[in-house]
Protein backbone atom coordinates (compact mmCIF):
# COMPACT_ATOMS: atom_id res chain seq x y z
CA UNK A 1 21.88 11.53 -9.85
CA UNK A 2 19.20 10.41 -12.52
CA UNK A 3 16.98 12.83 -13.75
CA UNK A 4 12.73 11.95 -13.39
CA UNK A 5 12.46 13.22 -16.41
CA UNK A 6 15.17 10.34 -18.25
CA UNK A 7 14.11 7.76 -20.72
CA UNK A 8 13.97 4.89 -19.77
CA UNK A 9 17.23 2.94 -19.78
CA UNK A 10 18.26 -0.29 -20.93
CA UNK A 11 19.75 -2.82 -18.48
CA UNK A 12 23.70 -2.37 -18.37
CA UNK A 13 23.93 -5.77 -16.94
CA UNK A 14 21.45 -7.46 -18.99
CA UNK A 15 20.05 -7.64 -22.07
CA UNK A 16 16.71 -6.97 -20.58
CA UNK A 17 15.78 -3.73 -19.65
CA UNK A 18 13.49 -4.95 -16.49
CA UNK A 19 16.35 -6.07 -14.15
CA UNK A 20 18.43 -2.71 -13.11
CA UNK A 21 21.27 -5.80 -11.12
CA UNK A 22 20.91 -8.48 -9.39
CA UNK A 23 23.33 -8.62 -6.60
CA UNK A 24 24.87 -12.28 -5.33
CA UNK A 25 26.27 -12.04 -1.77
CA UNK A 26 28.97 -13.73 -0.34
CA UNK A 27 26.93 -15.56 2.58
CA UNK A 28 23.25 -16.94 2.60
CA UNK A 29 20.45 -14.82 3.43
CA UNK A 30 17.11 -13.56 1.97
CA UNK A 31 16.18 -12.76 -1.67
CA UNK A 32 14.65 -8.83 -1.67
CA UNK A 33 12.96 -8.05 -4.61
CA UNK A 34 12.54 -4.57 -4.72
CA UNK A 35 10.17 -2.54 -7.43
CA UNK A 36 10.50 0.98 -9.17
CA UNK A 37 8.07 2.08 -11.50
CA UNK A 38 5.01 0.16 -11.19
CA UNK A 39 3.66 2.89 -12.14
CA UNK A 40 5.11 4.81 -14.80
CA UNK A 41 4.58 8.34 -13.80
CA UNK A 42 6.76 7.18 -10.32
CA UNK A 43 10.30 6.82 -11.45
CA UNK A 44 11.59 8.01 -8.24
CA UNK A 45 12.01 4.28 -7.26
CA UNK A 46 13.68 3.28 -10.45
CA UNK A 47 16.26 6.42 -9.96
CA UNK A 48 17.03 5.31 -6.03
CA UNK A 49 17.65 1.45 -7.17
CA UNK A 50 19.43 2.38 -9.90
CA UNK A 51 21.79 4.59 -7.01
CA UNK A 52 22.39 1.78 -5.19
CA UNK A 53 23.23 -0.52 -7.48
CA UNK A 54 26.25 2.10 -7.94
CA UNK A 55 27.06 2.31 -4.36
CA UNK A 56 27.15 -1.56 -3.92
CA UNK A 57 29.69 -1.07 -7.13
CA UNK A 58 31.83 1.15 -5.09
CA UNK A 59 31.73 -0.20 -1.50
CA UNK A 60 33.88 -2.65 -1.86
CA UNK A 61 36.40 -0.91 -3.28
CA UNK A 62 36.20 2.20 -0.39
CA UNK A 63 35.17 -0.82 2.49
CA UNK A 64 37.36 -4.11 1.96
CA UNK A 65 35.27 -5.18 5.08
CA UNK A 66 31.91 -4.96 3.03
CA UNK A 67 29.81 -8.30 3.14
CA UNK A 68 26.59 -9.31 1.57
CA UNK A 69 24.04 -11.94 2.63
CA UNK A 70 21.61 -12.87 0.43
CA UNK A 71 20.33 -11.78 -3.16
CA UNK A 72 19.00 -8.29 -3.89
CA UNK A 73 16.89 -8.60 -7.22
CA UNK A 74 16.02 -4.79 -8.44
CA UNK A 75 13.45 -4.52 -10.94
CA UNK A 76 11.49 -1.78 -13.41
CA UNK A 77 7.89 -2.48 -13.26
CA UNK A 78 5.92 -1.24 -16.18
CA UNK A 79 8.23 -0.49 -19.43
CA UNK A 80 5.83 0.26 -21.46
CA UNK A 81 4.38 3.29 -18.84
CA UNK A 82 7.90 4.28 -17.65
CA UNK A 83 8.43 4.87 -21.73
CA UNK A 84 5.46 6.77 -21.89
CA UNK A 85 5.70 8.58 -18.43
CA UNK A 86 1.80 7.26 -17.48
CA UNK A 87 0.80 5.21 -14.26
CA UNK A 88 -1.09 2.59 -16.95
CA UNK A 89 -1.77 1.85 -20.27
CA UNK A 90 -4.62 -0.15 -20.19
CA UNK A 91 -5.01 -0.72 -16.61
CA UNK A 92 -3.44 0.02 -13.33
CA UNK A 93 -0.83 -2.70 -12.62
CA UNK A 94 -1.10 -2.14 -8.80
CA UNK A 95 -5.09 -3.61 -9.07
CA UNK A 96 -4.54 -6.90 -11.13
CA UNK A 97 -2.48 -9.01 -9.23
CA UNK A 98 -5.13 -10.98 -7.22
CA UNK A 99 -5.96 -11.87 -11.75
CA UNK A 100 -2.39 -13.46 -11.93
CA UNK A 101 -2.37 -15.41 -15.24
CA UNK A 102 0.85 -16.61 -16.58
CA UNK A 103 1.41 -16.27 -20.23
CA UNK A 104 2.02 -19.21 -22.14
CA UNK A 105 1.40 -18.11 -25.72
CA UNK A 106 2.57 -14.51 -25.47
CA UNK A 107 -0.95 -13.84 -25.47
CA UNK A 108 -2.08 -10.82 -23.15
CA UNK A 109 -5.13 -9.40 -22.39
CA UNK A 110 -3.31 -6.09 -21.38
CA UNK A 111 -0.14 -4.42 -21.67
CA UNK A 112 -0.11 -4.50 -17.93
CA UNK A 113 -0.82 -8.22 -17.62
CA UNK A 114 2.44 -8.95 -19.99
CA UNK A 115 4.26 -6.32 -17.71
CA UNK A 116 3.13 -8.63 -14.54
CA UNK A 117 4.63 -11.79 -15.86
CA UNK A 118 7.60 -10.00 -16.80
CA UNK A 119 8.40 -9.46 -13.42
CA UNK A 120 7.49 -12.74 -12.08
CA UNK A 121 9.61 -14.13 -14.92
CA UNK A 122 12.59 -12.29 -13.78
CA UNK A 123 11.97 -13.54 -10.16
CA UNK A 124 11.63 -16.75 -10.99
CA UNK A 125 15.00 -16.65 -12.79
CA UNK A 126 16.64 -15.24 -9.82
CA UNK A 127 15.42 -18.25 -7.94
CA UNK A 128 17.03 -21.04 -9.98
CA UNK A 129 19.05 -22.95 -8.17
CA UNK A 130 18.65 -20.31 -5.64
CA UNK A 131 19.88 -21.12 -1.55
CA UNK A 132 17.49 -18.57 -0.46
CA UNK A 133 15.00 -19.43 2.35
CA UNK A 134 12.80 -16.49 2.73
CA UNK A 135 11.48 -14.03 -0.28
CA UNK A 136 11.33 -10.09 1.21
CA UNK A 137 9.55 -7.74 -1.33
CA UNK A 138 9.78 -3.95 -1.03
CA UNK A 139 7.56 -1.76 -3.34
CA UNK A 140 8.60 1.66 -4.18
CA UNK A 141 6.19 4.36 -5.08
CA UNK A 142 5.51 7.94 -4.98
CA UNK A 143 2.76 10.46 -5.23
CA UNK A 144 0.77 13.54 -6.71
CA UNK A 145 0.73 15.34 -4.02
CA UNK A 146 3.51 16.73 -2.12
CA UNK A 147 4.45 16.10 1.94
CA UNK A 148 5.08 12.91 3.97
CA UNK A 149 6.22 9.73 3.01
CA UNK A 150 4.80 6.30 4.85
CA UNK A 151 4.67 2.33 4.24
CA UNK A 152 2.36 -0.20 4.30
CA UNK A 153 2.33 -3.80 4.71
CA UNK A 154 0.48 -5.79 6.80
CA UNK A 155 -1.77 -5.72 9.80
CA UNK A 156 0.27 -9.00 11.87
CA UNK A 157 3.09 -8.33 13.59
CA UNK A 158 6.47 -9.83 11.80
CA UNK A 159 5.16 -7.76 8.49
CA UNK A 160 4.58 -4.57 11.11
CA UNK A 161 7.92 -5.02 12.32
CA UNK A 162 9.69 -5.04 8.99
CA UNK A 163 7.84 -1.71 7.88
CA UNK A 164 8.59 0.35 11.41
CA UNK A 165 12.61 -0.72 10.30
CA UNK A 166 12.08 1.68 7.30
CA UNK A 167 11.68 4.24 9.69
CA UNK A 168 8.49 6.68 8.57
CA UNK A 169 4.78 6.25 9.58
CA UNK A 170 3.04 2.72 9.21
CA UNK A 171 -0.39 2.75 7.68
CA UNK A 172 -2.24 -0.05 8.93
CA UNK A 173 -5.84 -0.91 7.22
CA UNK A 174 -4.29 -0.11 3.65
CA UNK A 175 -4.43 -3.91 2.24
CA UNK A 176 -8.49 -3.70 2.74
CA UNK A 177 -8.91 -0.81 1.15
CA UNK A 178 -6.15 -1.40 -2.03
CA UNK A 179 -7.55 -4.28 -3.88
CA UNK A 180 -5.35 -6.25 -5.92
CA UNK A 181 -2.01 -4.58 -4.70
CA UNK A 182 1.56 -6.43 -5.69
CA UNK A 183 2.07 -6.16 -1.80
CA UNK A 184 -1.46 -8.21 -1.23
CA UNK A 185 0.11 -11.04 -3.96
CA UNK A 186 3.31 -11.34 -1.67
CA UNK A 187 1.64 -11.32 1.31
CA UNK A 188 -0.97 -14.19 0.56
CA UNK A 189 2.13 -16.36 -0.40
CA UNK A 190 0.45 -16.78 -3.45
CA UNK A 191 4.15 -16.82 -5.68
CA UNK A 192 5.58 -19.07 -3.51
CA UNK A 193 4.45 -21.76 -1.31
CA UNK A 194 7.48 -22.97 -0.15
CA UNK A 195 9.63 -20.23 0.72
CA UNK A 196 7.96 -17.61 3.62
CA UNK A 197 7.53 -14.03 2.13
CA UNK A 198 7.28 -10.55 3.97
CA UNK A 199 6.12 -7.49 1.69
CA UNK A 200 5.87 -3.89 2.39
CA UNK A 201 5.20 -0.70 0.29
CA UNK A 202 7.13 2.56 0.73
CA UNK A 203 5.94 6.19 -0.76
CA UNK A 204 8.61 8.23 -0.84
CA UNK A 205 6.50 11.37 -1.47
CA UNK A 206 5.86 13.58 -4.66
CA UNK A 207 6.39 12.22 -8.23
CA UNK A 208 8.83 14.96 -9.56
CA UNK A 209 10.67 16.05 -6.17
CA UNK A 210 14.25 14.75 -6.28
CA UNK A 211 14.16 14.61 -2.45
CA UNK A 212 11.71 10.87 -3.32
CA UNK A 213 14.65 9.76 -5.20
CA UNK A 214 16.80 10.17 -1.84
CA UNK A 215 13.77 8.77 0.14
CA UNK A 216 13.46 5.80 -1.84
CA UNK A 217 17.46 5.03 -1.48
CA UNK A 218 17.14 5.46 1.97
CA UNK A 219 14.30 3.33 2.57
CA UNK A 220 15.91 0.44 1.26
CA UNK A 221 18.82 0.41 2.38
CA UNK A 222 17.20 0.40 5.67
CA UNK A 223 15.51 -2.99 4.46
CA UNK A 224 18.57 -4.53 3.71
CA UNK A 225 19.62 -3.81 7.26
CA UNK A 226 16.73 -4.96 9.02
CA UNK A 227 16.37 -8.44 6.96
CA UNK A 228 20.35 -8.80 7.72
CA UNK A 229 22.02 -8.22 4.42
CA UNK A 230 23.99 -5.62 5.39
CA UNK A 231 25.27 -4.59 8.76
CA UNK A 232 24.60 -1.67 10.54
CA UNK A 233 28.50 -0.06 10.43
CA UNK A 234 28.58 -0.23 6.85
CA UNK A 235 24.99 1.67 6.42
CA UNK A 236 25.49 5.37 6.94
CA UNK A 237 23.57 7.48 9.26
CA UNK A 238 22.52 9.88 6.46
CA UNK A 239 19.99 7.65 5.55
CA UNK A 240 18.28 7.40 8.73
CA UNK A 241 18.77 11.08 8.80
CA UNK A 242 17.07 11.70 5.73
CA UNK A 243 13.74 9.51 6.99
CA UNK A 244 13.66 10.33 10.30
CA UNK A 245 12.95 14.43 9.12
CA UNK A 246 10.77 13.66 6.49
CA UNK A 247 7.33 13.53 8.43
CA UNK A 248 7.61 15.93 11.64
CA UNK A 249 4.56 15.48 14.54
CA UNK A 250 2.95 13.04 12.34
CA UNK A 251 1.95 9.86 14.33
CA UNK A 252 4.11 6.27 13.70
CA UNK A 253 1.20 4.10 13.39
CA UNK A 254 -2.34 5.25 11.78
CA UNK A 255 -5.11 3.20 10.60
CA UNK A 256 -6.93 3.96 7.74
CA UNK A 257 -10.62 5.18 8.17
CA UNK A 258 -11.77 6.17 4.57
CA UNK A 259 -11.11 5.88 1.01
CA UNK A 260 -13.12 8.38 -2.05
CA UNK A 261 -13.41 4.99 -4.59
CA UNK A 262 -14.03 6.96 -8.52
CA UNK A 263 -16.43 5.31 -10.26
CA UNK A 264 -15.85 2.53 -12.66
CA UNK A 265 -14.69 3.33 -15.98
CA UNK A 266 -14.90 7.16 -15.56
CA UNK A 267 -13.78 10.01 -12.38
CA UNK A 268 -17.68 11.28 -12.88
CA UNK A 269 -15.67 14.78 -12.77
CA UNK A 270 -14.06 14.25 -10.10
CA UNK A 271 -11.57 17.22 -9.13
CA UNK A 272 -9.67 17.49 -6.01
CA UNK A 273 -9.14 21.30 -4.26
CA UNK A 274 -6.04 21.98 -5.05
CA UNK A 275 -2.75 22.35 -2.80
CA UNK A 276 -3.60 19.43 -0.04
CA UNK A 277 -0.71 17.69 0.73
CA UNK A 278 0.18 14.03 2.33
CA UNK A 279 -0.73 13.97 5.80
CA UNK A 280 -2.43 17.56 6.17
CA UNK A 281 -5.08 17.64 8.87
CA UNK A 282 -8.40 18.38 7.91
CA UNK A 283 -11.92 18.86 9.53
CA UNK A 284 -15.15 16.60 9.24
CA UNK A 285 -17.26 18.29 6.59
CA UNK A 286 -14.51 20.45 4.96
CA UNK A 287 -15.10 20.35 1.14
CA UNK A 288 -11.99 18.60 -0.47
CA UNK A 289 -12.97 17.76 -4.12
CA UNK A 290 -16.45 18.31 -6.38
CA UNK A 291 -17.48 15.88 -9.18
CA UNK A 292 -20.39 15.65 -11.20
CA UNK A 293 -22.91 15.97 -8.38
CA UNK A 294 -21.36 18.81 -6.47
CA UNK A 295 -18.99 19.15 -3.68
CA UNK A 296 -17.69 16.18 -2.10
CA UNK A 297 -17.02 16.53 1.98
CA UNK A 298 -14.70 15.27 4.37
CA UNK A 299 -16.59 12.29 6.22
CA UNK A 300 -14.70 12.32 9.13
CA UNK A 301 -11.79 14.54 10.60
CA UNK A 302 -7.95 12.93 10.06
CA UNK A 303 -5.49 13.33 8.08
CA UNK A 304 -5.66 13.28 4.25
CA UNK A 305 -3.39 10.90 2.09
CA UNK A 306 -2.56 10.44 -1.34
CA UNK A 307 -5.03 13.19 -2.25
CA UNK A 308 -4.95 12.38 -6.44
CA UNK A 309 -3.72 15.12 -8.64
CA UNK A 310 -3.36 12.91 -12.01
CA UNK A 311 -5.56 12.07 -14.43
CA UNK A 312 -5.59 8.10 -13.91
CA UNK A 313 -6.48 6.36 -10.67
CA UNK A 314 -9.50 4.89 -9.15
CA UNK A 315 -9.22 6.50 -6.07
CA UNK A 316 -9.69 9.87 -5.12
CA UNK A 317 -8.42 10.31 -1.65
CA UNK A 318 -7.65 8.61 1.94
CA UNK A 319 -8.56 9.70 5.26
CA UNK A 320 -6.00 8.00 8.29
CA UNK A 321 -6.13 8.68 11.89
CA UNK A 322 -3.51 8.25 14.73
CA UNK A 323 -3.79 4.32 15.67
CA UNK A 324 -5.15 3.94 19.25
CA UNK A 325 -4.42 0.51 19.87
CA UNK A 326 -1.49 -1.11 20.66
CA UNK A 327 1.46 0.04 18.43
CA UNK A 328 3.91 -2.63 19.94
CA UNK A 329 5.41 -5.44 17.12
């Protein structure tokens, strides 16, 4: 298995190193596009696709009865902060997509805006004289804190669907209070008008545990059941086994309540309490971070998510609850 702590490495099947494969079926079906590494300090994503990439390698060779539909399109996200083990290096590339601006001099106002229409390059090449009818985006991430793992997507129902089939909590509310996301630009149908698009994020848990990379593996190969590119007897139970314990007595749907938002340009000294982890209850009023102005307390009871342990990010924590509405999509 790939170390975290690799260097980045270059494409074997290209001569760029964004695209990890891109895998051709044998029968029509959807294009996925899945993500490692939009962040740089989350390679867990980059590991898992890298993994599978291997197995689809080998399962032909161990399953003559192994069939394909569709494309599966794997790509790094930011290079130049996977190099450099960072989340950015001049801005967050998870916050700038609703700014899409295609380059057409090589001129770039950021690293991470040349990183951007990398990735939309490579997706448009995948598309060239492409049979595909439907685009299906998965987003891999991890994070600093330890604990559960989760996806997000969005609040209507076919989007819903597609991130129960991933098997871990759904976080519903998340698009409204991430501006700027990758998932929001698929969603929106802003790449492509003609072709309908379903998106969904998965975190696969903490940056450095090798467990993510397993997460992450699992996750999408669950995708590429649910969409139909793979059936269910050739997907092994191991996967589902590996989801299904990774978030015990933790609710399947929650809605998010509250996010901490850091101040522009600066945390303000923002610290969180150490040792919280992903999903952890906590209690209205119990003090969960300080900053420049003193202790900062728990609005509301819930349970804490993505609590930040890093030095870049904008936000410093999320508050969910258990979903009381309907949870059937």
């Amino acid at each position: 298995m790939p170390s975290l702590t690799d260097p980045l490495p270059h494409d074997p099947l290209g001569e760029s190193p964004r695209v990890i494969g891109h895998y051709v079926g044998e029968e029509n079906g959807p294009l996925v596009v899945a993500i490692g590494g939009i962040h740089g300090n989350e390679p867990a994503g980059v590991a898992a696709l890298e993994q599978l990439f291997e197995l689809l390698r080998e399962e032909p060779l161990i399953n003559p009865g192994f069939t394909f539909r569709g494309e599966l399109l794997a790509l790094r996200g930011n290079l130049e902060a996977l190099r450099s083990g960072r989340r950015y290096i001049d801005t967050d590339l998870n916050r700038i997509w609703r700014h899409v601006v295609r380059g057409v001099d090589d001129s770039y106002p950021t690293v991470e805006a040349r990183e951007l229409d990398g990735m939309l390059a490579a997706i448009d090449n995948a598309l060239v004289d492409s049979p595909v009818a439907e685009i299906v985006l998965l987003d891999l991430h991890t994070t600093t804190a330890t604990g559960g793992v989760f996806s997000i997507t969005g609040d209507d129902a076919p989007s819903l669907s597609l991130a129960a089939e991933l098997g871990v909590p759904v976080i519903k509310g998340m698009l409204s209070g991430l501006q700027g996301t990758t998932l929001s630009y698929f969603r929106s149908g802003q790449y492509d008008l003609e072709r309908p698009c379903r998106a969904v994020t998965f975190e696969a848990g903490g940056h450095t545990d090798p467990v993510s990379v397993d997460r992450a593996l699992a996750a999408t190969v669950n995708l590429l059941r649910s969409v139909g590119c793979v059936r269910d007897e050739d997907v092994s139970t191991h996967h589902e086994e590996t989801l299904r314990t990774s978030n015990p007595g933790v609710p399947p749907v929650l809605e998010l309540v509250y996010v901490h938002r850091l101040p522009a340009g600066g945390r303000h000294g923002f610290v969180m309490r150490p040792g919280y982890l992903n999903f952890q209850k906590i209690n209205a009023g119990e003090i969960l971070a300080e900053d420049a102005d003193g202790p900062i307390a728990a609005p509301c009871a819930g349970y804490l998510l993505m609590p930040l342990y890093q030095n870049q990010g904008d936000e410093g924590f999320f508050i969910v609850q258990r979903y009381e509405g309907s949870a059937s999509y």
